[in-house]
PDB file of N, CA and C in Angstrom:
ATOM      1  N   UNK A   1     132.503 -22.851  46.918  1.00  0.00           N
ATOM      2  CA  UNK A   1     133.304 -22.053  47.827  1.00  0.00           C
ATOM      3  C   UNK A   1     133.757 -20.754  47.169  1.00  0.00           C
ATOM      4  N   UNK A   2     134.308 -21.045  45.800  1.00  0.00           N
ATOM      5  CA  UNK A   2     134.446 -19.375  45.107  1.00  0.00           C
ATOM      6  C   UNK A   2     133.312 -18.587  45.327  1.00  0.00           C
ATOM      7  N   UNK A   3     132.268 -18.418  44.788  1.00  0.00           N
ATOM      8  CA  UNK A   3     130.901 -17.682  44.645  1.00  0.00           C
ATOM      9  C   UNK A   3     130.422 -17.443  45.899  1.00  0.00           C
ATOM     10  N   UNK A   4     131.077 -18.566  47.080  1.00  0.00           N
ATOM     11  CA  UNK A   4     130.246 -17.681  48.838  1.00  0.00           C
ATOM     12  C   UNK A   4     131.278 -16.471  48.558  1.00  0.00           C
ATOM     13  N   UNK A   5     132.859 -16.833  48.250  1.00  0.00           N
ATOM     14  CA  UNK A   5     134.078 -15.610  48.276  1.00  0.00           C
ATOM     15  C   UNK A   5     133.776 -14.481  47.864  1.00  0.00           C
ATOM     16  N   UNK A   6     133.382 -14.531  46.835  1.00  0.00           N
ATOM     17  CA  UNK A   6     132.965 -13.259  45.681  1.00  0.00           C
ATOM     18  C   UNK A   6     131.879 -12.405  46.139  1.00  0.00           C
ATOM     19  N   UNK A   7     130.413 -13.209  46.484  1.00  0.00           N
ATOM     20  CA  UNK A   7     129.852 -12.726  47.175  1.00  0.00           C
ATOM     21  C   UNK A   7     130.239 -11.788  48.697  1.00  0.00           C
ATOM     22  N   UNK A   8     131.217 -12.633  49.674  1.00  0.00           N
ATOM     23  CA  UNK A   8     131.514 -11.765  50.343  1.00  0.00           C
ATOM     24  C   UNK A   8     131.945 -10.468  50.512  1.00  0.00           C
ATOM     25  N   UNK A   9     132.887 -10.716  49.756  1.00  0.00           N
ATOM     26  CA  UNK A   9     133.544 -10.029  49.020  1.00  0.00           C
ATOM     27  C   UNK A   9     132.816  -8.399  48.252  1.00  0.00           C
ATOM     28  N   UNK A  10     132.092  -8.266  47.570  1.00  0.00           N
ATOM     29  CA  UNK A  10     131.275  -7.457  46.839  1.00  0.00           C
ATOM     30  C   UNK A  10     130.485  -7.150  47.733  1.00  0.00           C
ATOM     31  N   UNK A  11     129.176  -7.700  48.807  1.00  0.00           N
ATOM     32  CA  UNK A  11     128.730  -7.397  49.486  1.00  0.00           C
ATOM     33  C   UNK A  11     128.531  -7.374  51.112  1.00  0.00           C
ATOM     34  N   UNK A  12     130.088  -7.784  51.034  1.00  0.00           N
ATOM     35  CA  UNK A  12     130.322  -7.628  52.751  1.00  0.00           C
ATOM     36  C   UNK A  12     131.435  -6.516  52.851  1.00  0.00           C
ATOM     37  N   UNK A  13     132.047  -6.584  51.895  1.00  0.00           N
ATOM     38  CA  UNK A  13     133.471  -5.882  51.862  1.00  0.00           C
ATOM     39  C   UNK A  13     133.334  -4.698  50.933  1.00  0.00           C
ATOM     40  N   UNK A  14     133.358  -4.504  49.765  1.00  0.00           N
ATOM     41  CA  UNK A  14     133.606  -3.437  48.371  1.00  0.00           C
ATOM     42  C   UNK A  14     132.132  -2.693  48.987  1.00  0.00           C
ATOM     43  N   UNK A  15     131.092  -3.112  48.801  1.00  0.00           N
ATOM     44  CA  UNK A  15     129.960  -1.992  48.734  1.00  0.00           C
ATOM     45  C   UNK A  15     130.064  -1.483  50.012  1.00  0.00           C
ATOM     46  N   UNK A  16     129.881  -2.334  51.228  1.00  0.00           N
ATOM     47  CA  UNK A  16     129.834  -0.997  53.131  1.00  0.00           C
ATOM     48  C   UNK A  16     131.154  -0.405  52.676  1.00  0.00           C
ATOM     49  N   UNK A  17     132.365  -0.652  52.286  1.00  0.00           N
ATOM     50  CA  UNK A  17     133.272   0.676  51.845  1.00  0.00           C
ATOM     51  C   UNK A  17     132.920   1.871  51.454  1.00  0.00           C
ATOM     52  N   UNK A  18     132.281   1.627  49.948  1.00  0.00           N
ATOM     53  CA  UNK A  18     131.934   2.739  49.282  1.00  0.00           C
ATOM     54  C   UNK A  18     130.603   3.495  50.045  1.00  0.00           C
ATOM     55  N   UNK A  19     129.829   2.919  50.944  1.00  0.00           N
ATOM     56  CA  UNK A  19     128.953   3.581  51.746  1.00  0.00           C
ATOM     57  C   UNK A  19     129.403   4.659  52.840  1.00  0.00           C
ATOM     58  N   UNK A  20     130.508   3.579  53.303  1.00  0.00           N
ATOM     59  CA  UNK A  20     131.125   4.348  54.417  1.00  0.00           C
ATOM     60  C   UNK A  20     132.446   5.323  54.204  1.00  0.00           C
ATOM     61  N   UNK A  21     132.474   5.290  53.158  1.00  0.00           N
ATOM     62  CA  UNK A  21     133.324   6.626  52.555  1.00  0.00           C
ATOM     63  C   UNK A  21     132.188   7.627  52.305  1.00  0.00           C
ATOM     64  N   UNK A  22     131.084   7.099  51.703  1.00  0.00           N
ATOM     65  CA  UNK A  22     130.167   8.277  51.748  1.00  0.00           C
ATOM     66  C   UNK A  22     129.656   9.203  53.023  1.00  0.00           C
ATOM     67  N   UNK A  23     129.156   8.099  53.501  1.00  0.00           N
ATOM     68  CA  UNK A  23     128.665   8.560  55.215  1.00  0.00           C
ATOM     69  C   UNK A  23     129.739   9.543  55.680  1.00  0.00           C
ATOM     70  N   UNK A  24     131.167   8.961  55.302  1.00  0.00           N
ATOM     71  CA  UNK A  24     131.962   9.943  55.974  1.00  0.00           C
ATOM     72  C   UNK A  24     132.494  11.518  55.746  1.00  0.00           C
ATOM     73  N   UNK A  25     132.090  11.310  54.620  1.00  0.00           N
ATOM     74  CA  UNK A  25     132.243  12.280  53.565  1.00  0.00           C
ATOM     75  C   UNK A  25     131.231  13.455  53.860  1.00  0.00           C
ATOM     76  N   UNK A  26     130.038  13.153  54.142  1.00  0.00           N
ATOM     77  CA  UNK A  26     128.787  13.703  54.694  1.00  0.00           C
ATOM     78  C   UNK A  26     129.403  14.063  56.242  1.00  0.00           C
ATOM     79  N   UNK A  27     129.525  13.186  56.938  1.00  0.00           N
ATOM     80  CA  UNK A  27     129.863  13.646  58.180  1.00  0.00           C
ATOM     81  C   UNK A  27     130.870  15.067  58.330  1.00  0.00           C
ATOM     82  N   UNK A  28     132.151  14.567  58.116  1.00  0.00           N
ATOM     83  CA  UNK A  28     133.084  15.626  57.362  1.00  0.00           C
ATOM     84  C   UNK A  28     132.809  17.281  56.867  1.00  0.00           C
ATOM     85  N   UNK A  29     132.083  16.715  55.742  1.00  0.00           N
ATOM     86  CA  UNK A  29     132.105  18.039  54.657  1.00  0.00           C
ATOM     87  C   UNK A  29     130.401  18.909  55.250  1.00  0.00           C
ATOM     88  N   UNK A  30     129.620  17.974  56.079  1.00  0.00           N
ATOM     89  CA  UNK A  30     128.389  18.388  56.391  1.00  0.00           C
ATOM     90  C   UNK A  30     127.510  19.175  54.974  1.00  0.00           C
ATOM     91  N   UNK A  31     127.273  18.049  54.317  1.00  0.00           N
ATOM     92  CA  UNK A  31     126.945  18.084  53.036  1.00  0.00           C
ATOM     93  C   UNK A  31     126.208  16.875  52.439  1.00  0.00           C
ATOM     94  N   UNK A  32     124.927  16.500  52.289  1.00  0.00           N
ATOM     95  CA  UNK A  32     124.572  15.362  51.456  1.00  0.00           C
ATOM     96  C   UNK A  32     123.922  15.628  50.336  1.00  0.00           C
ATOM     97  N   UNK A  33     123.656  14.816  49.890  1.00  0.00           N
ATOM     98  CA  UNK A  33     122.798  14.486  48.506  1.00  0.00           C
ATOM     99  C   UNK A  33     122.276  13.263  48.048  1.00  0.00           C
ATOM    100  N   UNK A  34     120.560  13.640  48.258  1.00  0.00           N
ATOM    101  CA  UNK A  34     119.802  12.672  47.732  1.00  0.00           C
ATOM    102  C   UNK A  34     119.199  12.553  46.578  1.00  0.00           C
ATOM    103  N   UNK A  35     119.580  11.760  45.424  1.00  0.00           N
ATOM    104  CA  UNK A  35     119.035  11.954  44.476  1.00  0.00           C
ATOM    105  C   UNK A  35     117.348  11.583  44.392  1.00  0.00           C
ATOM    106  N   UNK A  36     117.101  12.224  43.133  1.00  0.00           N
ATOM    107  CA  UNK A  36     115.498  11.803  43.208  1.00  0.00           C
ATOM    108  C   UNK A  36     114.812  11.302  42.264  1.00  0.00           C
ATOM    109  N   UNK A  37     113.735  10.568  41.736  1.00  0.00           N
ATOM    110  CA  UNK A  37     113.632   9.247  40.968  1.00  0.00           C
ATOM    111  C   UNK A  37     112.872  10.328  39.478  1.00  0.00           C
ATOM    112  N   UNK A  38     113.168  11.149  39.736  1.00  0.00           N
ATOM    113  CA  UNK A  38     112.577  12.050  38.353  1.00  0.00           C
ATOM    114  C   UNK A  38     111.786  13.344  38.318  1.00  0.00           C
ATOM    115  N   UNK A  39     110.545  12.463  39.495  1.00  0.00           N
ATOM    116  CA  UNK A  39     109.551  13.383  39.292  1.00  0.00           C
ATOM    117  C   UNK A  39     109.187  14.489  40.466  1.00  0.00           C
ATOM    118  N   UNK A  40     110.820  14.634  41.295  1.00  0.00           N
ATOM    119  CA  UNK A  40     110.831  15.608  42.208  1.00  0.00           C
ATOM    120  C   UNK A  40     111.934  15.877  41.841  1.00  0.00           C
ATOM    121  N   UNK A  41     112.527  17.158  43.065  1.00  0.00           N
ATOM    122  CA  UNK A  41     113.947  17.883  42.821  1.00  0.00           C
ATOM    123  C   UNK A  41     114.726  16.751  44.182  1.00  0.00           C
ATOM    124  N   UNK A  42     116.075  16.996  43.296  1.00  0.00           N
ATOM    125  CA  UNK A  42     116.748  16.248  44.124  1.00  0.00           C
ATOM    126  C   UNK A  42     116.673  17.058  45.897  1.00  0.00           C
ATOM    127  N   UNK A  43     117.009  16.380  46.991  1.00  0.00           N
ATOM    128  CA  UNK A  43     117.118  16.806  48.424  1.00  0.00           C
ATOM    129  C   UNK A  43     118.702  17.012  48.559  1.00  0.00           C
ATOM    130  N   UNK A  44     119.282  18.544  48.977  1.00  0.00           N
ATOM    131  CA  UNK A  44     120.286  18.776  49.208  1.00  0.00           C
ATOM    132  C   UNK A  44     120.467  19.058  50.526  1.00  0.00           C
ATOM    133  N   UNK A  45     120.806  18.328  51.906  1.00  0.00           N
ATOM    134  CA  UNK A  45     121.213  18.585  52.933  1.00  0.00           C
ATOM    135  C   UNK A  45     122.575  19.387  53.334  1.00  0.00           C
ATOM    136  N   UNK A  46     122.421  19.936  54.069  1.00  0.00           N
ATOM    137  CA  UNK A  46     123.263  20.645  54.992  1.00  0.00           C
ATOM    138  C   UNK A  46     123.509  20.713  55.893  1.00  0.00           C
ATOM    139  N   UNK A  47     124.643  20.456  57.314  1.00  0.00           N
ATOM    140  CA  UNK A  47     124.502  21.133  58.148  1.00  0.00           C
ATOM    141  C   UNK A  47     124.372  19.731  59.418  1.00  0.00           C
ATOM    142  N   UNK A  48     123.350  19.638  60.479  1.00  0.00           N
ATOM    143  CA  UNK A  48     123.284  18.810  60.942  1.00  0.00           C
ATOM    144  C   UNK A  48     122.329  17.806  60.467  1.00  0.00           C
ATOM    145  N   UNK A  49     121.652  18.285  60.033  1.00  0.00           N
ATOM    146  CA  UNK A  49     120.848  16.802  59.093  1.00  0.00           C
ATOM    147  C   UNK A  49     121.731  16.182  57.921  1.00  0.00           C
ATOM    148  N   UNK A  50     122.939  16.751  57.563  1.00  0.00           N
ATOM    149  CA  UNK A  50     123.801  15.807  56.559  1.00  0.00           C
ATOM    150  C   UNK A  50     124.620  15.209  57.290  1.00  0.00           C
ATOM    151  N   UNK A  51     125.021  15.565  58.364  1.00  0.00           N
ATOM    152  CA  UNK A  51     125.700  14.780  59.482  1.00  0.00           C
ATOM    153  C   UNK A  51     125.021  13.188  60.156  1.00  0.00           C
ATOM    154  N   UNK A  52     123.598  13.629  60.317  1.00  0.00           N
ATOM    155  CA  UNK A  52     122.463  12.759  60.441  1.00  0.00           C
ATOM    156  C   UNK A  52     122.798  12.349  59.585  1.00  0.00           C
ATOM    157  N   UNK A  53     122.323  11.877  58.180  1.00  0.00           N
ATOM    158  CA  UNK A  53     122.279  11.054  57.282  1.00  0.00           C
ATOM    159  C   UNK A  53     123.806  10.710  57.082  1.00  0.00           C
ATOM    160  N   UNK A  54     125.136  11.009  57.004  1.00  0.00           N
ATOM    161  CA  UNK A  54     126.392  10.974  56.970  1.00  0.00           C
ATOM    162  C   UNK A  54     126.165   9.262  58.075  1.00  0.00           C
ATOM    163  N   UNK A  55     125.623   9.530  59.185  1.00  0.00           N
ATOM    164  CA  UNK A  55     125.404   8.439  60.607  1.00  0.00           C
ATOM    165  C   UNK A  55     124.690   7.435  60.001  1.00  0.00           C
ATOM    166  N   UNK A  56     123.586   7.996  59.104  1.00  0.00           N
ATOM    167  CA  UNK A  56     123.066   6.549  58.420  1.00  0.00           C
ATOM    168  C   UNK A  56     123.405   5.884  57.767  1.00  0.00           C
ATOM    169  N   UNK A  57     124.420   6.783  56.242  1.00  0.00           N
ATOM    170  CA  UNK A  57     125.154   5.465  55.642  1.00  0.00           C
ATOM    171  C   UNK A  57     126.359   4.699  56.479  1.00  0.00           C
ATOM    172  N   UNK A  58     126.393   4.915  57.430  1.00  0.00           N
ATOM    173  CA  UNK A  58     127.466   4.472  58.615  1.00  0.00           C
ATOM    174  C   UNK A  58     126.966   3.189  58.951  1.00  0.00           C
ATOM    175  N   UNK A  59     125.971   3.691  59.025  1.00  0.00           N
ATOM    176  CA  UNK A  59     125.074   2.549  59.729  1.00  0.00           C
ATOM    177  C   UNK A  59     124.855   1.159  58.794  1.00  0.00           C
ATOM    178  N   UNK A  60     124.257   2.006  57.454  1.00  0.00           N
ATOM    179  CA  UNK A  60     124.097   1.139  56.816  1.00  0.00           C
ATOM    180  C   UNK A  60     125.341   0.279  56.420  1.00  0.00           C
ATOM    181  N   UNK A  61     126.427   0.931  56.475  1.00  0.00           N
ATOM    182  CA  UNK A  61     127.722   0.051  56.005  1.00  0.00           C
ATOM    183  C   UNK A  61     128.117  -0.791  56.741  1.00  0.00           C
ATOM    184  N   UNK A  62     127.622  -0.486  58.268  1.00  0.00           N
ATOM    185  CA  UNK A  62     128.155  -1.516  58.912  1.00  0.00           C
ATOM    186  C   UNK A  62     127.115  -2.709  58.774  1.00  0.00           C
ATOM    187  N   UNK A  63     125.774  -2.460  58.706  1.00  0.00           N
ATOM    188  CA  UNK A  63     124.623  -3.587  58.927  1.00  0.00           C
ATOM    189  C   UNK A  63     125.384  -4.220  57.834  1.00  0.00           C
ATOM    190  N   UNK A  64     125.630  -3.890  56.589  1.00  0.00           N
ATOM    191  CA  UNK A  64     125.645  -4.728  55.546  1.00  0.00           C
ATOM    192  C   UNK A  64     126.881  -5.600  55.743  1.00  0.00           C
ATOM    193  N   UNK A  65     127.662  -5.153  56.375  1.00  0.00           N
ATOM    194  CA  UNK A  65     129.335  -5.477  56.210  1.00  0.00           C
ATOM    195  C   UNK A  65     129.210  -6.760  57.803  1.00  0.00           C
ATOM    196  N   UNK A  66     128.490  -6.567  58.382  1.00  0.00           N
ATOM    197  CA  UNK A  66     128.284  -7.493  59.940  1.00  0.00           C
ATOM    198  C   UNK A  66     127.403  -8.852  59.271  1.00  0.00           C
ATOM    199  N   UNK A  67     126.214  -7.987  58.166  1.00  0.00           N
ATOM    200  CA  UNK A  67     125.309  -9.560  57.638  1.00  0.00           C
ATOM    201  C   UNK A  67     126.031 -10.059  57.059  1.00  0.00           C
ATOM    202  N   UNK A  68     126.824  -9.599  55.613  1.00  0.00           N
ATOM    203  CA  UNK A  68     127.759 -10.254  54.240  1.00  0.00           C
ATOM    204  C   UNK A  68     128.835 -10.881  54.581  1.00  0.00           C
ATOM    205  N   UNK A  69     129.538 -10.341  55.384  1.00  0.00           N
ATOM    206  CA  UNK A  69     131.129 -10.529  55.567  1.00  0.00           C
ATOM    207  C   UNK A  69     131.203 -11.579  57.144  1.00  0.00           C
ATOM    208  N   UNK A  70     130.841 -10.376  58.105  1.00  0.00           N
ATOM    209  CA  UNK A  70     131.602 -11.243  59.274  1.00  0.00           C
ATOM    210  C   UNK A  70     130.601 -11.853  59.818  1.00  0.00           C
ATOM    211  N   UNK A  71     129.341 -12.273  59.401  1.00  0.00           N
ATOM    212  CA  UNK A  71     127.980 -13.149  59.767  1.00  0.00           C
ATOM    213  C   UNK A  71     128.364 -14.377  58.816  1.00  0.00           C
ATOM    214  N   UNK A  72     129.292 -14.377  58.070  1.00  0.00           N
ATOM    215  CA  UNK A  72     129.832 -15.747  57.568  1.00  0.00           C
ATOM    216  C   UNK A  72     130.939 -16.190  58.561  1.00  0.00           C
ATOM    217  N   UNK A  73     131.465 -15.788  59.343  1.00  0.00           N
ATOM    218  CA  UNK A  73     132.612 -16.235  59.809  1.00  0.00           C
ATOM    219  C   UNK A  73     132.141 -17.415  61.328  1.00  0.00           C
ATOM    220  N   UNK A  74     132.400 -18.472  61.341  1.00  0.00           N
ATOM    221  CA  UNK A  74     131.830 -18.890  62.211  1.00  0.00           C
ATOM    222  C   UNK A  74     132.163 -18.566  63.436  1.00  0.00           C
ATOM    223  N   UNK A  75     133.149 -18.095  64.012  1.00  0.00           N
ATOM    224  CA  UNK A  75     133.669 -18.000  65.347  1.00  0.00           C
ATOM    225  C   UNK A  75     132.851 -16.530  66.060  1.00  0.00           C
ATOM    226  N   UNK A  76     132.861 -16.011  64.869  1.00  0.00           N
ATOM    227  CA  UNK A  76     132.326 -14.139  65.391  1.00  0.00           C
ATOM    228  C   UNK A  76     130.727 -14.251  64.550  1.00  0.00           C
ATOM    229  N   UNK A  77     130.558 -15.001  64.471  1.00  0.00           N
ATOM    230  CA  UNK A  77     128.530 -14.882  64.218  1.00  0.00           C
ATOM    231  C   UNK A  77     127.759 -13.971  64.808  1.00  0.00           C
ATOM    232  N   UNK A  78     127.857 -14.341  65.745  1.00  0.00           N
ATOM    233  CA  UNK A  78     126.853 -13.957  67.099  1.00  0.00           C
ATOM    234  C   UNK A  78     127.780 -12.518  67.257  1.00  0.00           C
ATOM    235  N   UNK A  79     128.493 -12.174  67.721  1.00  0.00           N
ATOM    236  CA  UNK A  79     129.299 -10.759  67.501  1.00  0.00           C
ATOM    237  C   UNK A  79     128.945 -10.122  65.800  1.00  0.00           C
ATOM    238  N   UNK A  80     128.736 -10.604  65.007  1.00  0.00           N
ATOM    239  CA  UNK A  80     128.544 -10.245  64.139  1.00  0.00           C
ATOM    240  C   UNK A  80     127.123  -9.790  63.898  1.00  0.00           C
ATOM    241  N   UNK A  81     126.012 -10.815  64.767  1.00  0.00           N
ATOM    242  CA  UNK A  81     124.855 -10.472  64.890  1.00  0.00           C
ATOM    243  C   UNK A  81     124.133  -8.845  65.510  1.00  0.00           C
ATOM    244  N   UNK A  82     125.290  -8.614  66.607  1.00  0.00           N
ATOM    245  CA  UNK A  82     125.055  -7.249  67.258  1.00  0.00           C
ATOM    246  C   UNK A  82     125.495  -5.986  66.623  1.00  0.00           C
ATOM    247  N   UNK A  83     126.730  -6.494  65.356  1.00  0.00           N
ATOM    248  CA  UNK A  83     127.140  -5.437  64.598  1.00  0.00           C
ATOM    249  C   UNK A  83     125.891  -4.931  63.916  1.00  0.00           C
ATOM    250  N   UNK A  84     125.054  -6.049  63.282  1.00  0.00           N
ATOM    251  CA  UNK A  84     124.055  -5.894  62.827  1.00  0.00           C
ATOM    252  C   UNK A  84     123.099  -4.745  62.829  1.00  0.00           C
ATOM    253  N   UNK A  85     122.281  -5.201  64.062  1.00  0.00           N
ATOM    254  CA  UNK A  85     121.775  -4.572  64.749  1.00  0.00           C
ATOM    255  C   UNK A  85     122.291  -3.445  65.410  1.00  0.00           C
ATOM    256  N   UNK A  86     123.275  -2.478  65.848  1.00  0.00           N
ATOM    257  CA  UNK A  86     123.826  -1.702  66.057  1.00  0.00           C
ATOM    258  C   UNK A  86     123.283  -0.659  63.994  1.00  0.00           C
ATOM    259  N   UNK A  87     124.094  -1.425  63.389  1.00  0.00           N
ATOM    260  CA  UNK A  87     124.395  -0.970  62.212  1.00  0.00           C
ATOM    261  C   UNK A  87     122.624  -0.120  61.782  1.00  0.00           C
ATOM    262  N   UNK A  88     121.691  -1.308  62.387  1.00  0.00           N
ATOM    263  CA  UNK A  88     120.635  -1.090  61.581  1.00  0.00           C
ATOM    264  C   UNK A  88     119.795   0.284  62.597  1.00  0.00           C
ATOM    265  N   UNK A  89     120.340   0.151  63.895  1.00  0.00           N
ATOM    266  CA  UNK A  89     120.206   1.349  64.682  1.00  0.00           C
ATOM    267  C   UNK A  89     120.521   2.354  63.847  1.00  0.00           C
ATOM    268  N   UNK A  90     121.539   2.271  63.977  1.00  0.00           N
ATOM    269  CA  UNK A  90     122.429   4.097  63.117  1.00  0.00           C
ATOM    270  C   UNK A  90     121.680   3.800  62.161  1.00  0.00           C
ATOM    271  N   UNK A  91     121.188   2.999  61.446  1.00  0.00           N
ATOM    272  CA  UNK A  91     120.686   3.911  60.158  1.00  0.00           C
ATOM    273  C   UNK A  91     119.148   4.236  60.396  1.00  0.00           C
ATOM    274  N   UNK A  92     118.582   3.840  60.894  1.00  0.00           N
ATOM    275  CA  UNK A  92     116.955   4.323  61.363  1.00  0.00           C
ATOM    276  C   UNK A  92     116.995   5.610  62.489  1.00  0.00           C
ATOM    277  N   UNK A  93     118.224   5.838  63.501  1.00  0.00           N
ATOM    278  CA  UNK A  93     118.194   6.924  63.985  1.00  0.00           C
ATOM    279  C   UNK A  93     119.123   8.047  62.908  1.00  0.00           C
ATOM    280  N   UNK A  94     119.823   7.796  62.447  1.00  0.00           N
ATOM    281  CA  UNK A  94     120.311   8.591  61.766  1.00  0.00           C
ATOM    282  C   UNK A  94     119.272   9.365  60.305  1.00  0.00           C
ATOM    283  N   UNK A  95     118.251   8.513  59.813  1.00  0.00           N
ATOM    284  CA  UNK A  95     117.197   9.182  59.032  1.00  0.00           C
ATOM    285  C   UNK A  95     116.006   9.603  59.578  1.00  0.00           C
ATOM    286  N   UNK A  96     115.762   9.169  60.645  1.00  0.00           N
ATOM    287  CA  UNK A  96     114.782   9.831  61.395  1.00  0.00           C
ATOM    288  C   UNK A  96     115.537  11.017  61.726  1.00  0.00           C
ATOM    289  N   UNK A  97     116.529  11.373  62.509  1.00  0.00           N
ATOM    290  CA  UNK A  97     117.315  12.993  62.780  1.00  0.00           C
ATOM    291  C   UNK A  97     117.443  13.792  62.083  1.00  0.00           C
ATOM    292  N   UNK A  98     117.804  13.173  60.690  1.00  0.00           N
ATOM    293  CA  UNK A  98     118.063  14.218  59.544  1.00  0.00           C
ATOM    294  C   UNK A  98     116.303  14.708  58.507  1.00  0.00           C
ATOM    295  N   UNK A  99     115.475  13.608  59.090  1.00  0.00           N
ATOM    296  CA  UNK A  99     114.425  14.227  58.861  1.00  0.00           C
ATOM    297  C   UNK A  99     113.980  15.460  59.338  1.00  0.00           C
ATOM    298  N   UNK A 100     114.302  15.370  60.550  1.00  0.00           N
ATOM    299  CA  UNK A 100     113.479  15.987  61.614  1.00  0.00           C
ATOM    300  C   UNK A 100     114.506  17.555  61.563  1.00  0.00           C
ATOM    301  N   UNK A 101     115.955  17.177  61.575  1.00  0.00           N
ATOM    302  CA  UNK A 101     116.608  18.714  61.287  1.00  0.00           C
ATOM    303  C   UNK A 101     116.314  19.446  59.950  1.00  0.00           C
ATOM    304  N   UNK A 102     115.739  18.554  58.739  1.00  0.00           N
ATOM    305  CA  UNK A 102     115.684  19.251  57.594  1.00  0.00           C
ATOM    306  C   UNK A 102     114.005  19.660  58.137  1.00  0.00           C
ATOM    307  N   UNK A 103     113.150  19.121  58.584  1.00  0.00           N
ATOM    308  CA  UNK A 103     111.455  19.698  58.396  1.00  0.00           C
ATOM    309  C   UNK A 103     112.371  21.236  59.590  1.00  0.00           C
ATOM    310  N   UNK A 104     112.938  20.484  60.961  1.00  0.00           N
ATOM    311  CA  UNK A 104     113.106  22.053  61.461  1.00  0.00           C
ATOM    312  C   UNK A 104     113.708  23.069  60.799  1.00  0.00           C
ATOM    313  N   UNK A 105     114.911  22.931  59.886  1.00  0.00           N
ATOM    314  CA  UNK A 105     115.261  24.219  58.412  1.00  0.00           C
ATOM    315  C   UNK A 105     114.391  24.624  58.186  1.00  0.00           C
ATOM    316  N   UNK A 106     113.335  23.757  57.212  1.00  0.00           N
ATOM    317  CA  UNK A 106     112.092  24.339  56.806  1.00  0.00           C
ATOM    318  C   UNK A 106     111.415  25.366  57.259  1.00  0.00           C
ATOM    319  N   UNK A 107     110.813  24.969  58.691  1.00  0.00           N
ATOM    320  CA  UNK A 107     110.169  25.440  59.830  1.00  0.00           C
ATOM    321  C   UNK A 107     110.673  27.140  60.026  1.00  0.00           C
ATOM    322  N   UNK A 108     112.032  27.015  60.603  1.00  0.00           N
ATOM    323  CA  UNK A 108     112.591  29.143  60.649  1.00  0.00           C
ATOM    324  C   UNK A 108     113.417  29.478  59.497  1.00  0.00           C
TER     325      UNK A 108
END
């Protein structure tokens, strides 16, 4: 019973925080940053595609925080199931948008 806690805990609760302070932060400041694994330059968004991606770690905080946290709770499962899915929405529309506003930057 400790270690389901902890687990929840860390990955239902502490990490979609620190996501969704990010996301918001992006939303907000309309500003992101993607780092990059070495052998490119990092991706610096701006504008409405950091807003876009700002929507995805949103997203992602909630998918994670609906599977970890309240997909343990037995009474709200199934409510927890749609957070899910909602969550995993925002984050597939939210990186598809911010794709598509950074190729249109590019573009003019």
């Amino acid at each position: 019973m400790r270690r389901f806690k902890h687990n929840a805990i860390w990955h239902g609760a502490v990490i979609p925080a620190l996501l969704a302070l990010y996301g918001g932060y992006c939303v907000v400041a309309q500003t992101a940053f993607l780092p990059s694994d070495g052998s490119s330059e990092s991706l610096d968004l701006t504008g409405p595609s950091a807003i876009a991606m700002g929507i995805a770690w949103l997203g992602a905080a909630l998918a994670l925080h609906s599977k970890c946290f309240r997909g343990r709770v037995e009474p709200i499962w199934r409510v927890a199931e749609l957070g899910f899915i909602a969550g995993l929405l925002m984050l597939a529309g939210g990186w598809i948008a911010a794709i598509a506003w950074a190729i249109l930057d590019v573009l003019h």
